[in-house]
N, C-alpha and C. Protein backbone atom coordinates (compact mmCIF):
# COMPACT_ATOMS: atom_id res chain seq x y z
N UNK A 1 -12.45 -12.03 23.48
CA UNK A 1 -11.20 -12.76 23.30
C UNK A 1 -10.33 -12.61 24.54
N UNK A 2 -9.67 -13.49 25.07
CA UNK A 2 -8.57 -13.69 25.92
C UNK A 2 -7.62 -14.39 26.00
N UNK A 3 -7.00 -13.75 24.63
CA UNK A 3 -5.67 -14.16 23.89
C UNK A 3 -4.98 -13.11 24.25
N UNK A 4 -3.82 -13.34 24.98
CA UNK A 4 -2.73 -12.17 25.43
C UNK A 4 -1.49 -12.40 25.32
N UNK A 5 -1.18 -13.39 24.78
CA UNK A 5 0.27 -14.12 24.01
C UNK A 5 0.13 -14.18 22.88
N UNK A 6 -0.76 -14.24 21.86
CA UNK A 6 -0.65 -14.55 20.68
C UNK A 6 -0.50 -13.56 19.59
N UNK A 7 0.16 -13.74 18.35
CA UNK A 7 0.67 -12.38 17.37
C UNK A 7 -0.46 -12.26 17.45
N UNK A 8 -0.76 -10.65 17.29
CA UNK A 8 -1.56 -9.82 16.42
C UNK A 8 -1.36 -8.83 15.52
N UNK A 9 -2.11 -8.74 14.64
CA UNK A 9 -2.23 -8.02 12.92
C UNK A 9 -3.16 -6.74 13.21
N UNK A 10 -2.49 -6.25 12.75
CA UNK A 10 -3.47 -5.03 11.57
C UNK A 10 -3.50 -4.78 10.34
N UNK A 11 -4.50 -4.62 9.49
CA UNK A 11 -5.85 -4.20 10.11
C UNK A 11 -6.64 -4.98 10.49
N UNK A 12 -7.68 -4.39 11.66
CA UNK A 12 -8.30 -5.94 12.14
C UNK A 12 -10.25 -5.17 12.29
N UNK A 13 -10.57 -6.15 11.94
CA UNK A 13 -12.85 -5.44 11.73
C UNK A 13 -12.60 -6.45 12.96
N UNK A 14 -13.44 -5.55 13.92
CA UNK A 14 -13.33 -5.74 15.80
C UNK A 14 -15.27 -5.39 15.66
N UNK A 15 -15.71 -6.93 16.25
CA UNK A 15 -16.96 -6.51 16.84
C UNK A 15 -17.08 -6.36 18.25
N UNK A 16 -17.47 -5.31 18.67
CA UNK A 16 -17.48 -4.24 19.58
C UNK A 16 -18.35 -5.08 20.61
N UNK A 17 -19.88 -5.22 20.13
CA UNK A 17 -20.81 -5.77 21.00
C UNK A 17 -20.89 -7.33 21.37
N UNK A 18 -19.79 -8.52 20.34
CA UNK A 18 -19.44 -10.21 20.76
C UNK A 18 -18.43 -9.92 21.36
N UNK A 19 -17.38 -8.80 21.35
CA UNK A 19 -16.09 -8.58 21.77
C UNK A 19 -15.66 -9.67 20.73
N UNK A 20 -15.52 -9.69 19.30
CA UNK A 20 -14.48 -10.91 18.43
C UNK A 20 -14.29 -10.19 17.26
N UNK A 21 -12.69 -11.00 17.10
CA UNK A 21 -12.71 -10.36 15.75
C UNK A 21 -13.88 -11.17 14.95
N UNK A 22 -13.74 -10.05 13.23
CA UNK A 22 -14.88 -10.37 12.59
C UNK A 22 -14.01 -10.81 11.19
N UNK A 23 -12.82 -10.24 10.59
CA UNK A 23 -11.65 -10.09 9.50
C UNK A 23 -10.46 -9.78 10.02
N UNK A 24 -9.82 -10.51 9.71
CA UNK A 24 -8.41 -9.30 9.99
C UNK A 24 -7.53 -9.75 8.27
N UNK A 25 -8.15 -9.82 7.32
CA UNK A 25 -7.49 -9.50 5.97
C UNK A 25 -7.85 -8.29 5.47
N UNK A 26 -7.07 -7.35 5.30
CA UNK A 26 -7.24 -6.39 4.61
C UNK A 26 -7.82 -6.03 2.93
N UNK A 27 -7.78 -7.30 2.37
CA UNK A 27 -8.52 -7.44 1.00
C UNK A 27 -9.94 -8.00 1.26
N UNK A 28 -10.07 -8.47 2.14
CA UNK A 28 -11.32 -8.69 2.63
C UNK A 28 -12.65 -7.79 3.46
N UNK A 29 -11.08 -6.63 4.45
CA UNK A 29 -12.05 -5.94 5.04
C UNK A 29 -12.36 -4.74 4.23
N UNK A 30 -11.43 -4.18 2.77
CA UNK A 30 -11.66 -2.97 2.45
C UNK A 30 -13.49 -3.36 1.32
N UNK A 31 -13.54 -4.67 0.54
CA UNK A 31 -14.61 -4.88 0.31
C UNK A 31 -15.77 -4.76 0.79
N UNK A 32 -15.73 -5.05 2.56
CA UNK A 32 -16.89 -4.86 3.27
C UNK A 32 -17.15 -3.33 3.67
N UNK A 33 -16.00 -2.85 3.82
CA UNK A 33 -15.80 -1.80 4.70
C UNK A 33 -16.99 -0.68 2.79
N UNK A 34 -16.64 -1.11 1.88
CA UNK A 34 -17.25 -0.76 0.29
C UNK A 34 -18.38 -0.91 0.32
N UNK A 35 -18.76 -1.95 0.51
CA UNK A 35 -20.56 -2.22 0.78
C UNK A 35 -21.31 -2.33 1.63
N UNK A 36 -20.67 -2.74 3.15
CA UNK A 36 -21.35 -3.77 3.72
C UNK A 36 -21.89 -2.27 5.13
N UNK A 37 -21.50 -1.52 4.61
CA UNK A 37 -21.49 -0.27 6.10
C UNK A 37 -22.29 0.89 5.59
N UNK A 38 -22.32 1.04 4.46
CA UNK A 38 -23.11 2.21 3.55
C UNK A 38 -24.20 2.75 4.52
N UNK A 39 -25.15 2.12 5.45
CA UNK A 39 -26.08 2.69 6.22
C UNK A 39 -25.28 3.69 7.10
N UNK A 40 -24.19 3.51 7.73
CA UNK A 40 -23.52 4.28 8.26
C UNK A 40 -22.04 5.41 7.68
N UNK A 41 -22.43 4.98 6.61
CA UNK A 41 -21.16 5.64 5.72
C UNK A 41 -21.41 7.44 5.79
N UNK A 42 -20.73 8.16 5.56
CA UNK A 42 -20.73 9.58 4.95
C UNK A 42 -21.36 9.65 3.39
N UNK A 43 -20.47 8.72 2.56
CA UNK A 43 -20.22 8.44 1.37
C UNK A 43 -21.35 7.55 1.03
N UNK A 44 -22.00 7.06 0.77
CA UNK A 44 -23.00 5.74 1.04
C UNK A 44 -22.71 5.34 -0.95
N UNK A 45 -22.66 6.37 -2.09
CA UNK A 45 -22.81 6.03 -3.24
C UNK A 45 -20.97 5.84 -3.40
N UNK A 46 -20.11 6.16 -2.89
CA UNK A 46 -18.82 5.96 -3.25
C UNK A 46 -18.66 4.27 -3.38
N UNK A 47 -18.49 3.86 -4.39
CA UNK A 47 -18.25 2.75 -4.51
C UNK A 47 -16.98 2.26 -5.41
N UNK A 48 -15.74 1.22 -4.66
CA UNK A 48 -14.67 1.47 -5.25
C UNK A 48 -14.34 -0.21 -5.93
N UNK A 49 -15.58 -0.78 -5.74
CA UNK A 49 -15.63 -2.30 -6.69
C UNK A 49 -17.04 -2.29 -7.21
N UNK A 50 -16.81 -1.15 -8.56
CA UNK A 50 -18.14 -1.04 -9.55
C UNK A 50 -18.16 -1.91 -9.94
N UNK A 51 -19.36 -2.90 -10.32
CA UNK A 51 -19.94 -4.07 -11.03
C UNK A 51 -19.19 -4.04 -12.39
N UNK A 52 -19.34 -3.27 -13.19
CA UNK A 52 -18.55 -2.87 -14.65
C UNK A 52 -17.41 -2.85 -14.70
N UNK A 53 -16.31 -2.87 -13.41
CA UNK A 53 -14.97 -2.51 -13.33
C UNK A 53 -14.23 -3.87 -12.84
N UNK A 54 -15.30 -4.45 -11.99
CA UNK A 54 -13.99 -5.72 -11.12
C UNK A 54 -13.60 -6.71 -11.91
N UNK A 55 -13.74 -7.11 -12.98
CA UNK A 55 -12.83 -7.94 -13.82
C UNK A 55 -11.40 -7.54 -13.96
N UNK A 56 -11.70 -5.95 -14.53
CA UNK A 56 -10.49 -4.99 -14.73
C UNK A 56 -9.35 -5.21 -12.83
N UNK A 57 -10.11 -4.99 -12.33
CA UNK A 57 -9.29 -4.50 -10.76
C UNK A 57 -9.23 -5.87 -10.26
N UNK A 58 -9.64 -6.99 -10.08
CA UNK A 58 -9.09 -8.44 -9.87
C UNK A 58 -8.11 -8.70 -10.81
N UNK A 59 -7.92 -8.03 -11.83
CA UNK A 59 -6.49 -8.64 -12.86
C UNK A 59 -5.44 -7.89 -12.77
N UNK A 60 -5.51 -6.66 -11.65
CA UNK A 60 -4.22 -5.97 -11.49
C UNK A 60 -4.05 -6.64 -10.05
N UNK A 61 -5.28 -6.61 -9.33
CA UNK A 61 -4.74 -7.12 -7.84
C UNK A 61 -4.28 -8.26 -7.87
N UNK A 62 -4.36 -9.32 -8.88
CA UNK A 62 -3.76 -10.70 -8.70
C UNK A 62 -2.29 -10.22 -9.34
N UNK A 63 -1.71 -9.43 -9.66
CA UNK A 63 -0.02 -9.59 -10.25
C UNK A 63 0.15 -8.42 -9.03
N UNK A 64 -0.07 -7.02 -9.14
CA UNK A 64 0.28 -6.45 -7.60
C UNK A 64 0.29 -7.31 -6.40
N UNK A 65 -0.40 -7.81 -6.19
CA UNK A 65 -0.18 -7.98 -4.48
C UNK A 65 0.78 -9.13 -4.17
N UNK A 66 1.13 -10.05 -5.46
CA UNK A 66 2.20 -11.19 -5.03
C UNK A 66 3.54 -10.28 -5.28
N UNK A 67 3.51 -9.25 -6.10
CA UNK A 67 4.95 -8.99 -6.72
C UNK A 67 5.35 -7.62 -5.80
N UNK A 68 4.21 -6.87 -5.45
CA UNK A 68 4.45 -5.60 -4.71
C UNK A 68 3.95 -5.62 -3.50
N UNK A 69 2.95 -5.22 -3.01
CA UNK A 69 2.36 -5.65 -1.43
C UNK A 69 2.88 -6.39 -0.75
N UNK A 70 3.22 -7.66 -1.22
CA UNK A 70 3.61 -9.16 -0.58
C UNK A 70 5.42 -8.82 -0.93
N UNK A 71 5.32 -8.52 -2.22
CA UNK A 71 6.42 -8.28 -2.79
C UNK A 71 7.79 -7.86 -2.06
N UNK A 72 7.03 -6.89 -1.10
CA UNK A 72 8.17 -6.18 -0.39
C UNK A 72 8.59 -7.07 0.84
N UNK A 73 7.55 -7.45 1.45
CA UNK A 73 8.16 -8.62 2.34
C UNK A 73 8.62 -9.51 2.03
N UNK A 74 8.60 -10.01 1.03
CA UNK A 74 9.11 -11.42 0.80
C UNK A 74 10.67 -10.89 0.22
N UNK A 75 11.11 -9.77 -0.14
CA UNK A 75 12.08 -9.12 -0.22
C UNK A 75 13.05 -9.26 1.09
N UNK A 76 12.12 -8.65 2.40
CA UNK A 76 12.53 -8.41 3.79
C UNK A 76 13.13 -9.35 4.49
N UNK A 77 11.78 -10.32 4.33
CA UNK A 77 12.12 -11.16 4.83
C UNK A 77 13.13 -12.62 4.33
N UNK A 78 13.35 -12.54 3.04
CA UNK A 78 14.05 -13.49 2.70
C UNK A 78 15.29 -14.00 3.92
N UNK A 79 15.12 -15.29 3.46
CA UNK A 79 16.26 -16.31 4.73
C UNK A 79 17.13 -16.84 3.31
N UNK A 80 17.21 -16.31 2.19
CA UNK A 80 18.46 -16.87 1.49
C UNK A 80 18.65 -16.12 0.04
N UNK A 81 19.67 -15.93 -0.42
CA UNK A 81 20.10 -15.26 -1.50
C UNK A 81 19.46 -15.17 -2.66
N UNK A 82 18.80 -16.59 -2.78
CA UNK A 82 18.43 -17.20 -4.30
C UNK A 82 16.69 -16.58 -4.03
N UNK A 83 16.10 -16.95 -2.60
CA UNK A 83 14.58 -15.82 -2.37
C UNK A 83 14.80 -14.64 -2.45
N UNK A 84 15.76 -13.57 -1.83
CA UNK A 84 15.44 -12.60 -2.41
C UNK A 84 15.67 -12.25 -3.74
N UNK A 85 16.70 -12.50 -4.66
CA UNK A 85 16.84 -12.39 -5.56
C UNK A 85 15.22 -12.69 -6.80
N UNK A 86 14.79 -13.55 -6.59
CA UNK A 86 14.22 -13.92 -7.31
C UNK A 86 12.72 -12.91 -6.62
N UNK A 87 12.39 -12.37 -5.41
CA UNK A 87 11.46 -11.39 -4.84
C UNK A 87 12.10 -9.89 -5.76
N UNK A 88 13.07 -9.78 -5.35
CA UNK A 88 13.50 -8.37 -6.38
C UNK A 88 13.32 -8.56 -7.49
N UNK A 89 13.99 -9.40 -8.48
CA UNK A 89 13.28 -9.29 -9.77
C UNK A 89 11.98 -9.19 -9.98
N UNK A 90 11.05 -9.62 -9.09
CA UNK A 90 9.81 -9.50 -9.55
C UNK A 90 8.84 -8.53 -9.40
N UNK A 91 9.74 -7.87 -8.21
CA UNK A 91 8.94 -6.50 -7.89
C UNK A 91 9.42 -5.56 -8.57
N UNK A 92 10.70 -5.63 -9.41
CA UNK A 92 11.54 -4.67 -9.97
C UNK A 92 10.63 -4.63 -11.53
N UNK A 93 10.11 -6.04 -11.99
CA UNK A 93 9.99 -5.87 -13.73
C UNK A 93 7.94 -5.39 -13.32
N UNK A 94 7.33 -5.66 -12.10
CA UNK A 94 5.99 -5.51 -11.47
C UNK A 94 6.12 -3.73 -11.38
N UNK A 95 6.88 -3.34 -10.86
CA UNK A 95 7.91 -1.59 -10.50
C UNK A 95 7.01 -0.88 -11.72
N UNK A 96 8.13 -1.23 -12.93
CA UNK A 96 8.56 -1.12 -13.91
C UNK A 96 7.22 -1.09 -14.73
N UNK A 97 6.34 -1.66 -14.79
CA UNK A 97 5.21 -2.23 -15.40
C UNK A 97 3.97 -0.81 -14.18
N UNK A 98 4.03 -1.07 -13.44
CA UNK A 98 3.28 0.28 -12.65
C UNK A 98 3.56 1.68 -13.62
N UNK A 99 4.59 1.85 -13.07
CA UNK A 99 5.14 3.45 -14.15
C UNK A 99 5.03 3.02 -15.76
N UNK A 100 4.66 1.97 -16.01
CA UNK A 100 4.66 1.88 -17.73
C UNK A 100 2.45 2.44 -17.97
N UNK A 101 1.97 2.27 -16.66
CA UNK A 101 0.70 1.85 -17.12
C UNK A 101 -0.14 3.13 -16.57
N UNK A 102 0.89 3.91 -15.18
CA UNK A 102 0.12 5.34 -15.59
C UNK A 102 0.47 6.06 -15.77
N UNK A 103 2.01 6.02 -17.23
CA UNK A 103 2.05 7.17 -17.91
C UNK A 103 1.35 7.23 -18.97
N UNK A 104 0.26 6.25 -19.18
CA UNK A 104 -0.52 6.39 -20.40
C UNK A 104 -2.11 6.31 -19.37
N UNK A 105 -2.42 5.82 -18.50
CA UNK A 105 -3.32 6.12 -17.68
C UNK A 105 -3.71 6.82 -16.74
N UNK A 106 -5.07 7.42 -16.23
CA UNK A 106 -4.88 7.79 -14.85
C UNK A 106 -4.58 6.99 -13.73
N UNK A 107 -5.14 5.78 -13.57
CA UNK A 107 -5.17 5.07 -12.25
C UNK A 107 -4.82 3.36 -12.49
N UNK A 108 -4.83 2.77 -12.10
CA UNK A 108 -3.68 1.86 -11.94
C UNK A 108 -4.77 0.70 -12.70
N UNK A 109 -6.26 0.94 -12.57
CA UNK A 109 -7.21 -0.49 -13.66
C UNK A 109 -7.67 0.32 -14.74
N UNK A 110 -7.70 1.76 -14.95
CA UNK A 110 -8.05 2.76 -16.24
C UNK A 110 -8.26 3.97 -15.49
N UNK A 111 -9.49 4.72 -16.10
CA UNK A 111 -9.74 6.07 -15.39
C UNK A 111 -10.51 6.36 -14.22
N UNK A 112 -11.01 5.16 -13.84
CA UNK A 112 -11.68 5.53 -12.19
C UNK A 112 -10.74 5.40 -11.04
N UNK A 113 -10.83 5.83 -10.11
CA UNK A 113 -10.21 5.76 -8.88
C UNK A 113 -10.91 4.14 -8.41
N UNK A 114 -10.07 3.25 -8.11
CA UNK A 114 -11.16 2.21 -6.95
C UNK A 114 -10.06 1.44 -6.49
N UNK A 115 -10.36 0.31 -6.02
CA UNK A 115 -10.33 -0.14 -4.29
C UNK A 115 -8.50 -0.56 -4.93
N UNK A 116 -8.02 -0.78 -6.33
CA UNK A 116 -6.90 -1.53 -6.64
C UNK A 116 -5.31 -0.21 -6.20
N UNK A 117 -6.13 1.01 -6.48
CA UNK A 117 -5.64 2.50 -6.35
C UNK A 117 -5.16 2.60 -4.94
N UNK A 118 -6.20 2.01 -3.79
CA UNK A 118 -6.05 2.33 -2.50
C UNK A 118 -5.05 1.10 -2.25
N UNK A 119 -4.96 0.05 -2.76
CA UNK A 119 -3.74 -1.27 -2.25
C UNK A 119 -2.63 -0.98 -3.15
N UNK A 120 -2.16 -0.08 -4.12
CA UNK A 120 -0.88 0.15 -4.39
C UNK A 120 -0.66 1.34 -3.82
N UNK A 121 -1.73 2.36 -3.19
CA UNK A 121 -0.89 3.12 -2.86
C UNK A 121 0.34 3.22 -1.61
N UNK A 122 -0.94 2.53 -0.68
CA UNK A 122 -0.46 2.29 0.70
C UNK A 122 1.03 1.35 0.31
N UNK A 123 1.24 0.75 -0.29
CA UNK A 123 2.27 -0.01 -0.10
C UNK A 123 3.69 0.75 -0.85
N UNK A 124 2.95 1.64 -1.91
CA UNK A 124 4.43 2.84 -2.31
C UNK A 124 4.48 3.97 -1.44
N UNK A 125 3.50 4.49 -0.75
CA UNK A 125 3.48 5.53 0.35
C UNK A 125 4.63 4.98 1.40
N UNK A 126 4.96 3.69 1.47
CA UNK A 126 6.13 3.46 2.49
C UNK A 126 7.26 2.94 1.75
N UNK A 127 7.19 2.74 0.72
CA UNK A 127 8.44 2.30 -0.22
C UNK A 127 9.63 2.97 -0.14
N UNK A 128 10.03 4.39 -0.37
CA UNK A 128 11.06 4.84 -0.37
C UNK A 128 11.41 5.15 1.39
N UNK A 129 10.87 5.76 2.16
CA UNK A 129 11.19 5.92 3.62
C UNK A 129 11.82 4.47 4.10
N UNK A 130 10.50 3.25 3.78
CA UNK A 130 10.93 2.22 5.02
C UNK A 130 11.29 0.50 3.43
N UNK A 131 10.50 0.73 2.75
CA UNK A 131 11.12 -0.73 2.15
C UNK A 131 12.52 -0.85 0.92
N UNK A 132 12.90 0.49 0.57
CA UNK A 132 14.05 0.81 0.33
C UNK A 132 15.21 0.37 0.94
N UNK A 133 15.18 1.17 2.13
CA UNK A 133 15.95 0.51 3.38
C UNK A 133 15.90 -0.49 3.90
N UNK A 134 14.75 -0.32 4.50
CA UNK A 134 14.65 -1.83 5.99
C UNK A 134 15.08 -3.19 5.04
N UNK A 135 14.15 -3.27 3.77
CA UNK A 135 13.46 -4.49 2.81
C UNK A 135 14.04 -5.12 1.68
N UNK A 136 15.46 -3.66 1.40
CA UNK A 136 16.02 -4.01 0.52
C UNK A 136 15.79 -3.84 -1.00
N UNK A 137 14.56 -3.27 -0.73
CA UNK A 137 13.95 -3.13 -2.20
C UNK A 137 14.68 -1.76 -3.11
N UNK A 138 16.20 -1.82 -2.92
CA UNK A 138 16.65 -0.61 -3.75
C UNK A 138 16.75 -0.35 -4.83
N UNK A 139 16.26 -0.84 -5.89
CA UNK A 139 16.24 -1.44 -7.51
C UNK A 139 15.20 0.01 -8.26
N UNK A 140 14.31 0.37 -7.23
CA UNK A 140 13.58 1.55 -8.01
C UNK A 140 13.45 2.58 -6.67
N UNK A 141 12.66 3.61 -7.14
CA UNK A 141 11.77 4.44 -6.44
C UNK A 141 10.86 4.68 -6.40
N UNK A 142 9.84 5.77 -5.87
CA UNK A 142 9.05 6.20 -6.44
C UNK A 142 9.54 8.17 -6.94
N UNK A 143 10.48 7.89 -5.97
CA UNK A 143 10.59 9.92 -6.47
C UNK A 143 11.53 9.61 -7.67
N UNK A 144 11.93 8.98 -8.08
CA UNK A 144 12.58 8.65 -9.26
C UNK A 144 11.69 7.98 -10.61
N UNK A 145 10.56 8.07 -10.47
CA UNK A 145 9.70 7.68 -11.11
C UNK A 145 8.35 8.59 -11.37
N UNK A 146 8.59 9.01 -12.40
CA UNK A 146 7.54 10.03 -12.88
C UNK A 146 6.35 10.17 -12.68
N UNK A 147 5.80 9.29 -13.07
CA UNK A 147 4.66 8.76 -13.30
C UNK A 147 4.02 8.28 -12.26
N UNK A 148 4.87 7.38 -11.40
CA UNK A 148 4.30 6.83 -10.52
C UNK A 148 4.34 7.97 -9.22
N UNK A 149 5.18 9.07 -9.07
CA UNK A 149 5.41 9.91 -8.71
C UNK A 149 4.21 11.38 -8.22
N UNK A 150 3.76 11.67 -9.47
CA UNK A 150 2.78 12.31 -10.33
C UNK A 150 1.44 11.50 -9.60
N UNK A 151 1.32 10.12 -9.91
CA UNK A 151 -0.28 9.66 -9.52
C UNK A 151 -0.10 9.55 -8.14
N UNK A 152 1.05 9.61 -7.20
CA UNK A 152 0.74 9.20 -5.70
C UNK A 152 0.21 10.95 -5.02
N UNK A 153 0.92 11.63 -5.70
CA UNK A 153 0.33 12.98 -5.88
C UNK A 153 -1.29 13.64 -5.34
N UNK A 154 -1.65 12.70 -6.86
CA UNK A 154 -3.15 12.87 -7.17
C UNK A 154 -3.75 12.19 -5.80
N UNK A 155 -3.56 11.18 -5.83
CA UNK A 155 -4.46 9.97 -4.54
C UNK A 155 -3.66 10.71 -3.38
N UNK A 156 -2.89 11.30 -3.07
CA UNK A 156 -2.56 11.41 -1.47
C UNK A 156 -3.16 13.12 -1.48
N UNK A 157 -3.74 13.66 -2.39
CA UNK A 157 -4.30 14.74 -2.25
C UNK A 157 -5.73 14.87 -2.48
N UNK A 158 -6.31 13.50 -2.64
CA UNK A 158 -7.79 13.45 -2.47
C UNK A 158 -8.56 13.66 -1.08
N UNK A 159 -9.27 14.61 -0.80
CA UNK A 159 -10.04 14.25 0.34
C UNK A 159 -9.93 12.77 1.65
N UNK A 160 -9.32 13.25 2.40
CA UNK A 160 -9.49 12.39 3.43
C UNK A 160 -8.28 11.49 3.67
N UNK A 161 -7.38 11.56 2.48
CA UNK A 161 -6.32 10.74 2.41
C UNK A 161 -5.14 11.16 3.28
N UNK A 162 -4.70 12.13 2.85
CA UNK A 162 -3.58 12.75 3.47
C UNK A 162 -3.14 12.61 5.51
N UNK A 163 -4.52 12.53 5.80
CA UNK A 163 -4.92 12.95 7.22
C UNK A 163 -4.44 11.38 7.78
N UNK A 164 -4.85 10.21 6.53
CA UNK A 164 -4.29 9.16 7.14
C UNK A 164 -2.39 8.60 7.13
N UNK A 165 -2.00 9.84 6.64
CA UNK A 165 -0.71 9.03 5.99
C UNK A 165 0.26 9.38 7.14
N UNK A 166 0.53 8.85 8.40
CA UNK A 166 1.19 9.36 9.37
C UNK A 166 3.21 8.68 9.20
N UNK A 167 3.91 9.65 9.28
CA UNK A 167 5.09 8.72 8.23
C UNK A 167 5.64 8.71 9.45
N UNK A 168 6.07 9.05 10.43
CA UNK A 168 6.24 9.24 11.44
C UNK A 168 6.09 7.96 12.06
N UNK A 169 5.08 7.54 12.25
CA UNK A 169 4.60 6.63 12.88
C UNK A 169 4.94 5.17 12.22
N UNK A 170 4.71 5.52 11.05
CA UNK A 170 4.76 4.23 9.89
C UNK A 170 6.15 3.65 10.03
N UNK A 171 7.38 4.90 10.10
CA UNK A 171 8.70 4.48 10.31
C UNK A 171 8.91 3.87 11.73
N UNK A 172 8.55 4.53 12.67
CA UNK A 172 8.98 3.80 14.04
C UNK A 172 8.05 2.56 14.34
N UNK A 173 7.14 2.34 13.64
CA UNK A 173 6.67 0.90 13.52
C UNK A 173 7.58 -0.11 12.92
N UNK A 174 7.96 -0.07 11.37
CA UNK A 174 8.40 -0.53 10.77
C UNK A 174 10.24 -0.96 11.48
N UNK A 175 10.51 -0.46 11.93
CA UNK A 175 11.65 0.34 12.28
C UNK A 175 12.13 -0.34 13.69
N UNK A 176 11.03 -0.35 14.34
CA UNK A 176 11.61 -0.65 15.61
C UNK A 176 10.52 -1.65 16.31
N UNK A 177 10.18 -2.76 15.03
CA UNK A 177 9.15 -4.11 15.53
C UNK A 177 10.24 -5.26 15.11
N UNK A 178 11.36 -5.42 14.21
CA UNK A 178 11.82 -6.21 14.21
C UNK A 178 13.27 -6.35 14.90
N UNK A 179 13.57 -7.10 15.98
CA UNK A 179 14.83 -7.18 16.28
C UNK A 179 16.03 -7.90 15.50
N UNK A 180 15.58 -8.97 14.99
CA UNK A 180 16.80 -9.36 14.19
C UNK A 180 16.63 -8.36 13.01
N UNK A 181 16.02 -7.46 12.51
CA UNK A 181 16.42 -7.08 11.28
C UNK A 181 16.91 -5.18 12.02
N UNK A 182 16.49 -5.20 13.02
CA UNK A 182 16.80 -3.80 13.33
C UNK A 182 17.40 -3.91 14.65
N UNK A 183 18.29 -4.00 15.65
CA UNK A 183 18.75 -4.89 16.43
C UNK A 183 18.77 -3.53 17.61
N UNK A 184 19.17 -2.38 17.37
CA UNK A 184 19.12 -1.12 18.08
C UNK A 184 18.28 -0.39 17.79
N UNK A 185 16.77 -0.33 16.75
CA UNK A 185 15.27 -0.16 17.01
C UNK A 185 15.98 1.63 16.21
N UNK A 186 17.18 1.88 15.19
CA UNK A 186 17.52 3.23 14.65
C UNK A 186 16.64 3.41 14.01
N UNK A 187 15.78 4.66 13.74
CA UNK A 187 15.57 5.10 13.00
C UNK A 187 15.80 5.54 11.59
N UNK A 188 16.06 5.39 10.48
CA UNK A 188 16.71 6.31 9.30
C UNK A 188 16.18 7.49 9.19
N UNK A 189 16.72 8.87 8.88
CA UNK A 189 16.26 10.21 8.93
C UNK A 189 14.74 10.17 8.07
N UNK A 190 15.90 9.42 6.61
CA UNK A 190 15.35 9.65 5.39
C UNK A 190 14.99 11.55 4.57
N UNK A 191 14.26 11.29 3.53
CA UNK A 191 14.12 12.18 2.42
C UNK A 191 12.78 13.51 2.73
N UNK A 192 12.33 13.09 3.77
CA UNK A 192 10.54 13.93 4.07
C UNK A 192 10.04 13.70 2.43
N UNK A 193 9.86 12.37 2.32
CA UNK A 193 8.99 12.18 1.39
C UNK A 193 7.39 12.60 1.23
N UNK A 194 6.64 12.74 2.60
CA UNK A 194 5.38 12.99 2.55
C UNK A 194 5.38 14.60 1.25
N UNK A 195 6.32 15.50 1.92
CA UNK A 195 6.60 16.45 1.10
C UNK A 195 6.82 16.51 0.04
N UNK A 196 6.71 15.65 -0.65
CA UNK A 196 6.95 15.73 -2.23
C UNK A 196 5.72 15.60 -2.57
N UNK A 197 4.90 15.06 -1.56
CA UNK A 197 3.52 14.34 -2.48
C UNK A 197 2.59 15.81 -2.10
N UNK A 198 3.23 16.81 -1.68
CA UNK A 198 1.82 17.38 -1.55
C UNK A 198 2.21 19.18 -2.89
N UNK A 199 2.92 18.33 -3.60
CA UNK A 199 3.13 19.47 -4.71
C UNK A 199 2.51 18.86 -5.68
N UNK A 200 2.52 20.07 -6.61
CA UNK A 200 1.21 20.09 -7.60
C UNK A 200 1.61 18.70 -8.82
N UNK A 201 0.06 18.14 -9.05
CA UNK A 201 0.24 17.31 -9.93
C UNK A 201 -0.75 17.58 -11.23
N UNK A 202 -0.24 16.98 -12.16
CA UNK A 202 -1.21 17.10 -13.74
C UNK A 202 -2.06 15.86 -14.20
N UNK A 203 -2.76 15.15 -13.37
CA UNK A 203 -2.80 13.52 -13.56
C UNK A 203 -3.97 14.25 -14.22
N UNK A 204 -4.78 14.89 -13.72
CA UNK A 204 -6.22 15.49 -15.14
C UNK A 204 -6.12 15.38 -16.47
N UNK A 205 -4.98 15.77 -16.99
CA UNK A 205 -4.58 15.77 -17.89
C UNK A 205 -4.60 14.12 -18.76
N UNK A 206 -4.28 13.61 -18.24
CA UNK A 206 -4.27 12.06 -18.70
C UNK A 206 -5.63 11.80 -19.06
């Protein structure tokens, strides 16, 4: 590629040996990244879209990702009163409906961990630090939320997870990529939320 003006995204599946991209959707690449690499995997049997399960995990990812994932930007970015309004309500009663479903569950499609677990987390792992603030999304939390509190717990203390959660980084991205919405590139201190998530949780129990 020799595109050197044009936006670019992350996450992006980069073939190394055409030099091109190959995906740059993230619901697209975590599927492949599930099956399509297993010869080279660590994990080769970890599989987080079981045949028996994806009915279940396509019917949370179709109301998550418009109301929460997407949710929060369309919060951010709103250009008028009546869009965000109508983006907050929906991520607020979507919120609301998360903490309703794993205080009676472990994980966000029933009791397995899979791929629907890894797209809500990432998007509440930055909720209170950066879409609180930056996005506007002040209507909930997650440290104010038990439940949802409790399971980010569990998943940010699984093997391998933690090592990716750089908050640091996540904020001065977030933070200091938009000029009209951040105009002097400040930082907010914030709460050291990573620190909450690495105290003890009871999600076994469920």
């Amino acid at each position: 590629m020799n595109d050197t003006v044009g936006k670019y995204t992350v996450p992006i599946l980069w073939d190394k040996k055409l030099n091109t991209i190959v995906n740059n959707e993230s619901s697209e690449i975590i599927r492949m990244l599930n099956s399509e690499f297993n010869d080279f995997s660590k994990f080769p049997d970890l599989d987080l879209y079981p045949q028996e399960k994806r009915a279940q995990i396509d019917e949370v990812n179709e109301w998550v990702y418009p109301t929460i994932n997407n949710g929060v930007y369309r919060c951010g970015f709103a250009q008028s009163q009546a869009a965000y309004d109508e983006a907050i309500d929906q991520l607020t009663e979507s919120f609301d409906r998360v903490e309703d479903i794993l205080s009676k569950q472990r994980y966000i499609s029933g009791s397995q961990f899979t791929e629907a677990d890894i797209r809500l987390f990432v998007t509440l792992l930055r909720f209170d630090e950066v879409y609180a603030v930056y996005f506007k999304t002040n209507t909930r939390s997650v440290r104010e939320s038990p439940a949802i509190l409790n399971y980010m717990r569990e998943v940010y203390q699984k093997p391998g997870i933690a090592e990716t959660c750089n908050m640091e980084q996540i904020k001065q991205h977030y933070f200091c990529s938009h000029a009209s919405l951040n105009r002097y590139s400040i930082i907010p201190k914030g709460k050291d939320f990573i620190s909450m998530l690495t105290l003890p949780h009871n999600r076994e129990e469920i």
